[in-house]
N, C-alpha and C. Protein backbone atom coordinates (compact mmCIF):
# COMPACT_ATOMS: atom_id res chain seq x y z
N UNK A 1 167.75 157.34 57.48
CA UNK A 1 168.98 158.10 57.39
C UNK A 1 169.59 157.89 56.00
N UNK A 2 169.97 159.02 55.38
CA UNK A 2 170.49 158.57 54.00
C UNK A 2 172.00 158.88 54.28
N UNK A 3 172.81 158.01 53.79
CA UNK A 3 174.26 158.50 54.11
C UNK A 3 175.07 159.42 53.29
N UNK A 4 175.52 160.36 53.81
CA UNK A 4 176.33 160.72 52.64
C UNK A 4 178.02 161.19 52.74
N UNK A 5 179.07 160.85 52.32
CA UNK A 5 180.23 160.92 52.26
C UNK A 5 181.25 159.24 52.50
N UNK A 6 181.70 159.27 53.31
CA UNK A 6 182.21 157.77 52.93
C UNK A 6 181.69 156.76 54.21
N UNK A 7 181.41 155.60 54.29
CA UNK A 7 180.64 154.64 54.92
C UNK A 7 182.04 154.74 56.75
N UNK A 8 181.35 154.66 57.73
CA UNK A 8 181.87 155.03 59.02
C UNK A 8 181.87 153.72 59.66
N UNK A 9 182.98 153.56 60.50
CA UNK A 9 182.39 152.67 61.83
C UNK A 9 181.19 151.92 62.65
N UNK A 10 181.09 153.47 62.63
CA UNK A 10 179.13 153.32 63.48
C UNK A 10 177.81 152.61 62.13
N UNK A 11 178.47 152.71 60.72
CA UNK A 11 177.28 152.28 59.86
C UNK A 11 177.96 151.00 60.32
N UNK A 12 178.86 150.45 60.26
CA UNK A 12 179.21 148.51 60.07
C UNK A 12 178.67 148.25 61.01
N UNK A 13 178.95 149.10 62.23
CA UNK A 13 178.71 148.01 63.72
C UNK A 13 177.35 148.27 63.94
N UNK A 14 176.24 149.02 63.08
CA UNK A 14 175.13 148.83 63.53
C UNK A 14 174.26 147.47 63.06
N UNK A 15 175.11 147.36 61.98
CA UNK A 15 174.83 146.03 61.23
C UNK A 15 175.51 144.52 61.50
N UNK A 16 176.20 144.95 62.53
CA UNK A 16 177.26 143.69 63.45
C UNK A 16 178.15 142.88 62.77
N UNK A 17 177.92 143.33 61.46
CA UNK A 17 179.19 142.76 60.74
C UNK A 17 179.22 143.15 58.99
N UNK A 18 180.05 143.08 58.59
CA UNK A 18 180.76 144.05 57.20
C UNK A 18 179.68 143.43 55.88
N UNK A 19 179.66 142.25 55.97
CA UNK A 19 179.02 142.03 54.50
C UNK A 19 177.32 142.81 54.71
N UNK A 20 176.42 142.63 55.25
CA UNK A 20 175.35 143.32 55.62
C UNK A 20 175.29 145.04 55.28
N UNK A 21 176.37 145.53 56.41
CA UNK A 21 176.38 146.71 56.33
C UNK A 21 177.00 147.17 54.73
N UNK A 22 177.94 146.60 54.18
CA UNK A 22 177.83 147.20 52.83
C UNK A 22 177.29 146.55 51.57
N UNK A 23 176.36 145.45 52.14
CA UNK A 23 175.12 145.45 51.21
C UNK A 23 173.87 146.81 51.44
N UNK A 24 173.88 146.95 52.55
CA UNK A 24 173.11 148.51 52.86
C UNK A 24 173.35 149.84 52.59
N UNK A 25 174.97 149.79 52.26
CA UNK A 25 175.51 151.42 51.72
C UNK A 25 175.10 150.88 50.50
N UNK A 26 175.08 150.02 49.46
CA UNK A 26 175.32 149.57 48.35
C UNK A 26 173.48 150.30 48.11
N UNK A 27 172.33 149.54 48.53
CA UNK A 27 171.13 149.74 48.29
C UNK A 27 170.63 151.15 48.82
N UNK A 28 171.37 151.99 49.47
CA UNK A 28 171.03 153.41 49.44
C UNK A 28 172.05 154.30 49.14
N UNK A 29 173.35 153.90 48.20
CA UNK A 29 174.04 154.68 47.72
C UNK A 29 174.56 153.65 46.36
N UNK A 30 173.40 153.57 45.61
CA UNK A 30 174.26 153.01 43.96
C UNK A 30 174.54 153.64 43.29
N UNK A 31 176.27 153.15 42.67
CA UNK A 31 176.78 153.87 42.62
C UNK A 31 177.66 155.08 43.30
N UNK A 32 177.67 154.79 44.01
CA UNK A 32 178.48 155.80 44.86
C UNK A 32 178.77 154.77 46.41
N UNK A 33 179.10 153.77 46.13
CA UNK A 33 179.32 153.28 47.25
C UNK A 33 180.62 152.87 47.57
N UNK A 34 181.25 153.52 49.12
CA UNK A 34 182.61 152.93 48.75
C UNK A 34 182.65 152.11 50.63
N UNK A 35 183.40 151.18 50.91
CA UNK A 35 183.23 149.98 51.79
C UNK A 35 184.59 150.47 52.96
N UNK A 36 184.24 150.08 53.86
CA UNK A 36 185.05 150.53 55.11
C UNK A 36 185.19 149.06 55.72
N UNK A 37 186.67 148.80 55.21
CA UNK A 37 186.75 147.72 55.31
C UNK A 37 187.70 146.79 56.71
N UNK A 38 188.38 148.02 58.06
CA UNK A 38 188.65 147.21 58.77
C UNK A 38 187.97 147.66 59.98
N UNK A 39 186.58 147.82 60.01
CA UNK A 39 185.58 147.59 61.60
C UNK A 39 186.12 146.71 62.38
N UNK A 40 186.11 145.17 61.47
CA UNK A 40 186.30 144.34 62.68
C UNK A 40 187.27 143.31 62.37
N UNK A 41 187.74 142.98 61.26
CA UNK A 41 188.98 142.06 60.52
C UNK A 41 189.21 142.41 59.36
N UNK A 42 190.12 143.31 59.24
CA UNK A 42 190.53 143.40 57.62
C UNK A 42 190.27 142.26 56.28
N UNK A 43 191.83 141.64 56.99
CA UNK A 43 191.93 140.45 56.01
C UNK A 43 190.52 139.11 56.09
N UNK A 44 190.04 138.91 57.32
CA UNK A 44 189.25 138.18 57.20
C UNK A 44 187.84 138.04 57.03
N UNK A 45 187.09 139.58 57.21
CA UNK A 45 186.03 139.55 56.88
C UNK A 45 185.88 140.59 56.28
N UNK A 46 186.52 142.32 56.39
CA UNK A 46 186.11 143.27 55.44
C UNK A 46 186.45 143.30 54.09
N UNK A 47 187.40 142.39 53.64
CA UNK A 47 188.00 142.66 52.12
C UNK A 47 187.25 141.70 51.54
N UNK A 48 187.01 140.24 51.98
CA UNK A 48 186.50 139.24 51.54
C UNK A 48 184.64 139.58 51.26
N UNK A 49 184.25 140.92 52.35
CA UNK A 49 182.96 140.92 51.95
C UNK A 49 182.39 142.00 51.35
N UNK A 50 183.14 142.97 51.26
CA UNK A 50 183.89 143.96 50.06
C UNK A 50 183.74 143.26 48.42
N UNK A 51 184.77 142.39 48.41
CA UNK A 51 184.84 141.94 47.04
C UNK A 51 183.66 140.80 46.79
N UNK A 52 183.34 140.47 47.65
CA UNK A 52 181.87 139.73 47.11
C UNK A 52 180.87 140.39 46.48
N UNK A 53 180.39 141.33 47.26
CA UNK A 53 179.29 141.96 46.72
C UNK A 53 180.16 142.83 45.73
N UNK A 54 181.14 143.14 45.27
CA UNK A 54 181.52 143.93 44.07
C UNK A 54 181.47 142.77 42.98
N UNK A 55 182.28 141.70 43.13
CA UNK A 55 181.85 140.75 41.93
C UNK A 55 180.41 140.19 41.66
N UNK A 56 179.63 140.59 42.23
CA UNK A 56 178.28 140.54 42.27
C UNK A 56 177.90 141.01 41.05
N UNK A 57 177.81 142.23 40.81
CA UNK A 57 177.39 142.87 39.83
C UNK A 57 178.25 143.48 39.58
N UNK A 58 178.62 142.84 37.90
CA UNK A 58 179.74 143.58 37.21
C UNK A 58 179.40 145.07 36.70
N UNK A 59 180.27 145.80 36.74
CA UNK A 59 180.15 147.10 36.65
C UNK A 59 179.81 147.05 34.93
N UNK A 60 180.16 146.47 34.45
CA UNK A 60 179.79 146.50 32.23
C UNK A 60 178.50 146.64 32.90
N UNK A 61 177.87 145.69 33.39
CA UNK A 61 176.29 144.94 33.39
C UNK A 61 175.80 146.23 33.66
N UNK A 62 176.01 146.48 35.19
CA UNK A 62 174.79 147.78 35.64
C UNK A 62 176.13 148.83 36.07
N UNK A 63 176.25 149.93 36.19
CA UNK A 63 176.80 151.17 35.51
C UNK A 63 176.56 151.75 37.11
N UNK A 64 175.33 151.83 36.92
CA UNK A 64 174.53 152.54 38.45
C UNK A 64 174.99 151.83 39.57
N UNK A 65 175.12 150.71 39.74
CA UNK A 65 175.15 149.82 40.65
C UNK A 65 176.88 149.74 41.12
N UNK A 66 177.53 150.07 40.65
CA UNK A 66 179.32 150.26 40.60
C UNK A 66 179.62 150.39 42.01
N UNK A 67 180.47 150.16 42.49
CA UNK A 67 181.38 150.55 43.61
C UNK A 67 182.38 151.06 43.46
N UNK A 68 182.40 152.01 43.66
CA UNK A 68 183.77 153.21 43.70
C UNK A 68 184.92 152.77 44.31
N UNK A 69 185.04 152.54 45.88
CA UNK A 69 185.76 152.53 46.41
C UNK A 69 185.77 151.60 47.79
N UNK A 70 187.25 151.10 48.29
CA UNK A 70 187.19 150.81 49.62
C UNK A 70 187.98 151.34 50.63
N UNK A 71 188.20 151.77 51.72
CA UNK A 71 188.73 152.47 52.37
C UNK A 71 188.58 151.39 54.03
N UNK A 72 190.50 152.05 54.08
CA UNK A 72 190.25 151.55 55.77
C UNK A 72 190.99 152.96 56.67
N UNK A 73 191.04 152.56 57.55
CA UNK A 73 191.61 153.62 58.80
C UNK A 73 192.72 153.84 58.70
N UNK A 74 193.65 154.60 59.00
CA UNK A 74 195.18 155.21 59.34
C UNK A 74 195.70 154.08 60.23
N UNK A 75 195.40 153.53 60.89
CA UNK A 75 195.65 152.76 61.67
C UNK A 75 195.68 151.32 61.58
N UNK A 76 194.99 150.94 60.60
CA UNK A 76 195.07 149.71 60.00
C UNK A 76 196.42 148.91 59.26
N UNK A 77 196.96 147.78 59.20
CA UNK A 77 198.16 147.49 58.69
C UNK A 77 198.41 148.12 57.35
N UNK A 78 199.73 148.56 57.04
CA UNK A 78 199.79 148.51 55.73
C UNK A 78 199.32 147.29 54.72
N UNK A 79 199.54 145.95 55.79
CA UNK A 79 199.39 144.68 54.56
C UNK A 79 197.96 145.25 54.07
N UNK A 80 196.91 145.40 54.94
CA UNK A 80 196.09 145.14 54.56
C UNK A 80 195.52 146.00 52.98
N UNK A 81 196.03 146.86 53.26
CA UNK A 81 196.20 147.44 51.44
C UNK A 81 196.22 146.96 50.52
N UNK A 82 197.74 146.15 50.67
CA UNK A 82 198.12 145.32 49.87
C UNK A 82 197.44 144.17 49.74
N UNK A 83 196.72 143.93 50.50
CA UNK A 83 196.10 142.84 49.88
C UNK A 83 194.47 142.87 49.39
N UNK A 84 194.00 143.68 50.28
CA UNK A 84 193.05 144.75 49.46
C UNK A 84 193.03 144.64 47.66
N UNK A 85 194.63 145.49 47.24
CA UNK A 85 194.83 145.24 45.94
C UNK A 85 194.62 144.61 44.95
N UNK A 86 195.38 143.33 45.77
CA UNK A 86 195.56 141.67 44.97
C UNK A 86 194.27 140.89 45.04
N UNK A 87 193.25 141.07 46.26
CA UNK A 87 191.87 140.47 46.07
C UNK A 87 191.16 141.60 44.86
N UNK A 88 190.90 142.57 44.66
CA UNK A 88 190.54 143.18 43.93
C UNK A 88 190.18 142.57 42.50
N UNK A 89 188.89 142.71 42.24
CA UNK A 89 188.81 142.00 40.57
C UNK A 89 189.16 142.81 39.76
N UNK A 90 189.45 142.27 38.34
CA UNK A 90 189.94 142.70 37.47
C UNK A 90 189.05 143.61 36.53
């Protein structure tokens, strides 16, 4: 299955948890990968495994390899935005 538009529910939970599944959007969408970050804990496991694999590979280094974006649900706290933000590298 190749994905295309922004990473869903059903991709995290097939992978049973967030860092996996967007190491997998990452290796069939470089570059164009953006992270869905409250499946199953915002603050405690989607942002934290979000920004791992983005500080992974700095965007100077590989270009292709970039992450666009992260996205959560309508329904999700506002904090979690905000802190979304503030983990965010520079």
């Amino acid at each position: 299955m190749i994905p295309v538009g922004t990473m869903g529910h059903e991709h995290v939970q097939r992978y049973g948890a967030d860092e996996p599944a967007f190491r997998a959007m990452r290796e069939r969408r470089p570059g164009r990968s953006s992270y869905l970050l409250d499946t199953y804990d915002t603050i405690r496991s989607g942002i934290p495994a979000a920004f791992k694999l983005i500080r992974r590979i700095p965007a100077a280094a590989t270009p292709s390899a970039t992450t666009r974006a992260t996205r959560r649900s309508n329904t999700a706290p506002p904090s979690s935005s905000r802190r979304a933000r503030a983990s965010a590298p520079s």
